[in-house]
N, C-alpha and C. Protein backbone atom coordinates (compact mmCIF):
# COMPACT_ATOMS: atom_id res chain seq x y z
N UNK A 1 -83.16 -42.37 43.01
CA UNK A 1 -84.56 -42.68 42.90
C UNK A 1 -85.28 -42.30 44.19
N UNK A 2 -86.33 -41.97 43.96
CA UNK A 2 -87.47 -40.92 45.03
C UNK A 2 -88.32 -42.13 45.01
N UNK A 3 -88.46 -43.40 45.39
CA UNK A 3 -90.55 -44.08 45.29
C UNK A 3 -90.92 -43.81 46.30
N UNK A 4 -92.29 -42.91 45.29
CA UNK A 4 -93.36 -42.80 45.61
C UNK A 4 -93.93 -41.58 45.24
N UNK A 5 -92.39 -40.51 45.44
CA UNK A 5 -92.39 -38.96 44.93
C UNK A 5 -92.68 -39.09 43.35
N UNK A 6 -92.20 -37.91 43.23
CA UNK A 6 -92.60 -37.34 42.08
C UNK A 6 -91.37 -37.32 40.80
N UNK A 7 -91.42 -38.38 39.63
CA UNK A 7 -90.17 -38.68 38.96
C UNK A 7 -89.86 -37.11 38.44
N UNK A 8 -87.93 -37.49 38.50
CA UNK A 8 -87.19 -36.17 38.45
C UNK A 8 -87.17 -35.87 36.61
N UNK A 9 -87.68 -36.59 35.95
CA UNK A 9 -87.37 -36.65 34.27
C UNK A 9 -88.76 -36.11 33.69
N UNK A 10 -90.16 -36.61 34.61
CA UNK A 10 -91.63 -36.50 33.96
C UNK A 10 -92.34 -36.18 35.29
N UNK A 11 -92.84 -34.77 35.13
CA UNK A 11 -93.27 -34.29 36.57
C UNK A 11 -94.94 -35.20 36.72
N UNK A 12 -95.30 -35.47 35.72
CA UNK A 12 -96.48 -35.87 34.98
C UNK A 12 -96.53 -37.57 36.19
N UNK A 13 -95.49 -37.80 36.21
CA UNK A 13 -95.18 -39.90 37.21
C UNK A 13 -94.81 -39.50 38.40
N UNK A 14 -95.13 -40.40 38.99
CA UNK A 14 -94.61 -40.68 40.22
C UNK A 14 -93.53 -41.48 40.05
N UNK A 15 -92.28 -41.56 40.79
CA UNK A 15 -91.41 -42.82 40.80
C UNK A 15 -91.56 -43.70 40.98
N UNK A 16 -91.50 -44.71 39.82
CA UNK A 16 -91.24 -45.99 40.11
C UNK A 16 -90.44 -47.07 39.94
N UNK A 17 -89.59 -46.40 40.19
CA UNK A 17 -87.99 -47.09 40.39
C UNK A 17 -87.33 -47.68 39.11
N UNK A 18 -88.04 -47.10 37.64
CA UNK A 18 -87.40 -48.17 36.53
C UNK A 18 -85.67 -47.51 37.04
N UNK A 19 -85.38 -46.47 37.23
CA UNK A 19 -83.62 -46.27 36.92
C UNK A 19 -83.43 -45.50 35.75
N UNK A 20 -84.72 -44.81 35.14
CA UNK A 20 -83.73 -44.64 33.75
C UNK A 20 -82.85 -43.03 34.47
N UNK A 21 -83.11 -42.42 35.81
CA UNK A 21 -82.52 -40.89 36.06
C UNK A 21 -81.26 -41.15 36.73
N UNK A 22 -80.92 -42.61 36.83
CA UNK A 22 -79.67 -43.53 37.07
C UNK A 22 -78.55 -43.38 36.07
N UNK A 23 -79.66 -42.71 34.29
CA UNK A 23 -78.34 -43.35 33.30
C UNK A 23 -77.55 -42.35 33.01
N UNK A 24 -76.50 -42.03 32.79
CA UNK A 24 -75.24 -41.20 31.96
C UNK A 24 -76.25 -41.11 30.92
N UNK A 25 -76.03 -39.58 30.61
CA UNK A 25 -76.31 -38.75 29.32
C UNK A 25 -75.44 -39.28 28.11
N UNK A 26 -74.17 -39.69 28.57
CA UNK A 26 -73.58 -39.46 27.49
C UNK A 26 -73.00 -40.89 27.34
N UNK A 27 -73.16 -42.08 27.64
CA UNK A 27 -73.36 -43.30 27.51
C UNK A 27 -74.40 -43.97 28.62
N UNK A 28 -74.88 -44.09 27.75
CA UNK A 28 -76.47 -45.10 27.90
C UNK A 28 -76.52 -46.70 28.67
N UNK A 29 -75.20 -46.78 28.42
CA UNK A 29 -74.52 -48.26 28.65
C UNK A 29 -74.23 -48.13 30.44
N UNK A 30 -73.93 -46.74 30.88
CA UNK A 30 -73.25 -46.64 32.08
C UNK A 30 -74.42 -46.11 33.50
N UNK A 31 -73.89 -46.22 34.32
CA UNK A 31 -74.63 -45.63 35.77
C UNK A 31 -73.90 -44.27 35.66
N UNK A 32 -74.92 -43.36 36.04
CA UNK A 32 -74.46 -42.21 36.12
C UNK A 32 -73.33 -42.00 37.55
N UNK A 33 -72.15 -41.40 37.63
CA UNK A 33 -70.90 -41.46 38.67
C UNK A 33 -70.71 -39.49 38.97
N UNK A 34 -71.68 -39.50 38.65
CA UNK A 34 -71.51 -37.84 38.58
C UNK A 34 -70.61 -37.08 38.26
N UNK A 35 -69.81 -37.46 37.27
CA UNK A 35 -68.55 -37.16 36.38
C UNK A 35 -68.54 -35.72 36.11
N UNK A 36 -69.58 -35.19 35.47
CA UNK A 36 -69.38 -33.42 35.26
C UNK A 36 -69.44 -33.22 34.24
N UNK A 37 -69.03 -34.84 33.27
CA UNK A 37 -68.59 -34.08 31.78
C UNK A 37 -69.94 -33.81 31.07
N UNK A 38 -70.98 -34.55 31.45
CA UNK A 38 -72.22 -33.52 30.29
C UNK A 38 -72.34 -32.64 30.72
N UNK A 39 -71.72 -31.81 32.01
CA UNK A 39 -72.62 -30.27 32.19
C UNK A 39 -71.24 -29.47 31.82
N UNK A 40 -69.93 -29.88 31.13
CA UNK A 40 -69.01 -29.28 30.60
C UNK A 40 -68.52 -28.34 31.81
N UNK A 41 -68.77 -29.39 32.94
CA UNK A 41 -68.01 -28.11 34.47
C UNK A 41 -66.23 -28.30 33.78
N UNK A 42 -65.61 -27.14 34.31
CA UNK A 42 -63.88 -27.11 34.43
C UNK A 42 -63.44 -27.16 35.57
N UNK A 43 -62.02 -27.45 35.75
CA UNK A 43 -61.47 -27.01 36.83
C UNK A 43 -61.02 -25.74 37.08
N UNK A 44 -61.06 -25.18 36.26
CA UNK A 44 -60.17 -24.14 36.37
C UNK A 44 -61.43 -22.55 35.59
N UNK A 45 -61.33 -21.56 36.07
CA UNK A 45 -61.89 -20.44 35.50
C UNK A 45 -60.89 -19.46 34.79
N UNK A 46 -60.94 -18.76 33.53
CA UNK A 46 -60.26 -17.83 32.88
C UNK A 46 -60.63 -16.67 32.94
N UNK A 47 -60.11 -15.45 33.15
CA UNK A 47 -60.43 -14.01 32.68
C UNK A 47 -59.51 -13.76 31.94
N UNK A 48 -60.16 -13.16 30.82
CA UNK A 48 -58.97 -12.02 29.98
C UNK A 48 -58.89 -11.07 30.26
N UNK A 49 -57.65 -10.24 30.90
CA UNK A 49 -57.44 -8.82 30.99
C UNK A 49 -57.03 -8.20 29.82
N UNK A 50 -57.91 -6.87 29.64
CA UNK A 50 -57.64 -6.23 28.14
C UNK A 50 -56.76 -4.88 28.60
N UNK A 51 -56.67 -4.55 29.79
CA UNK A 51 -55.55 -3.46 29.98
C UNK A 51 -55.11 -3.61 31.56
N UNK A 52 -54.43 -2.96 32.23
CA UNK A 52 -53.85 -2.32 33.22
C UNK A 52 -54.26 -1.03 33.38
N UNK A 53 -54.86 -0.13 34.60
CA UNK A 53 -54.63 0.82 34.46
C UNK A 53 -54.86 1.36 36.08
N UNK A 54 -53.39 2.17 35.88
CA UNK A 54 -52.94 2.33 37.13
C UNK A 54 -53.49 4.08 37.70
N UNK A 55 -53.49 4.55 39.24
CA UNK A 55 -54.09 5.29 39.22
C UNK A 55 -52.82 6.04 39.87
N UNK A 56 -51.89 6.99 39.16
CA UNK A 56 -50.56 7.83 39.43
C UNK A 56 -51.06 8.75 40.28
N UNK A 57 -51.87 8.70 41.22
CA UNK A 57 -52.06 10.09 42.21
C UNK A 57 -51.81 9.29 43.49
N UNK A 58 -51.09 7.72 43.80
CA UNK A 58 -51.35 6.86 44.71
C UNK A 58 -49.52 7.68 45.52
């Protein structure tokens, strides 16, 4: 929470501390812990390689 700035949800308010940019997206019930899982981050990144190709003049 920003009071006084400018709320991060409605550029339209100023902050005033209700908390709702406090809540988990994905339970309503919780404080947001910055978990990752609504923005579907991974740990890990994949590429598929579709060939090899080598350059025989090496």
């Amino acid at each position: 929470m920003n009071l006084g700035y400018e709320c991060v949800l409605n550029d339209e308010k100023i902050c005033d501390g209700c908390g709702e940019c406090e809540i988990c997206d994905l339970d309503e019930n919780k404080i947001c812990d910055n978990c990752g899982k609504c923005l579907d981050i991974r740990d890990d990144a994949v590429i598929k390689i579709d060939a090899v190709i080598t350059d025989d003049k090496l």
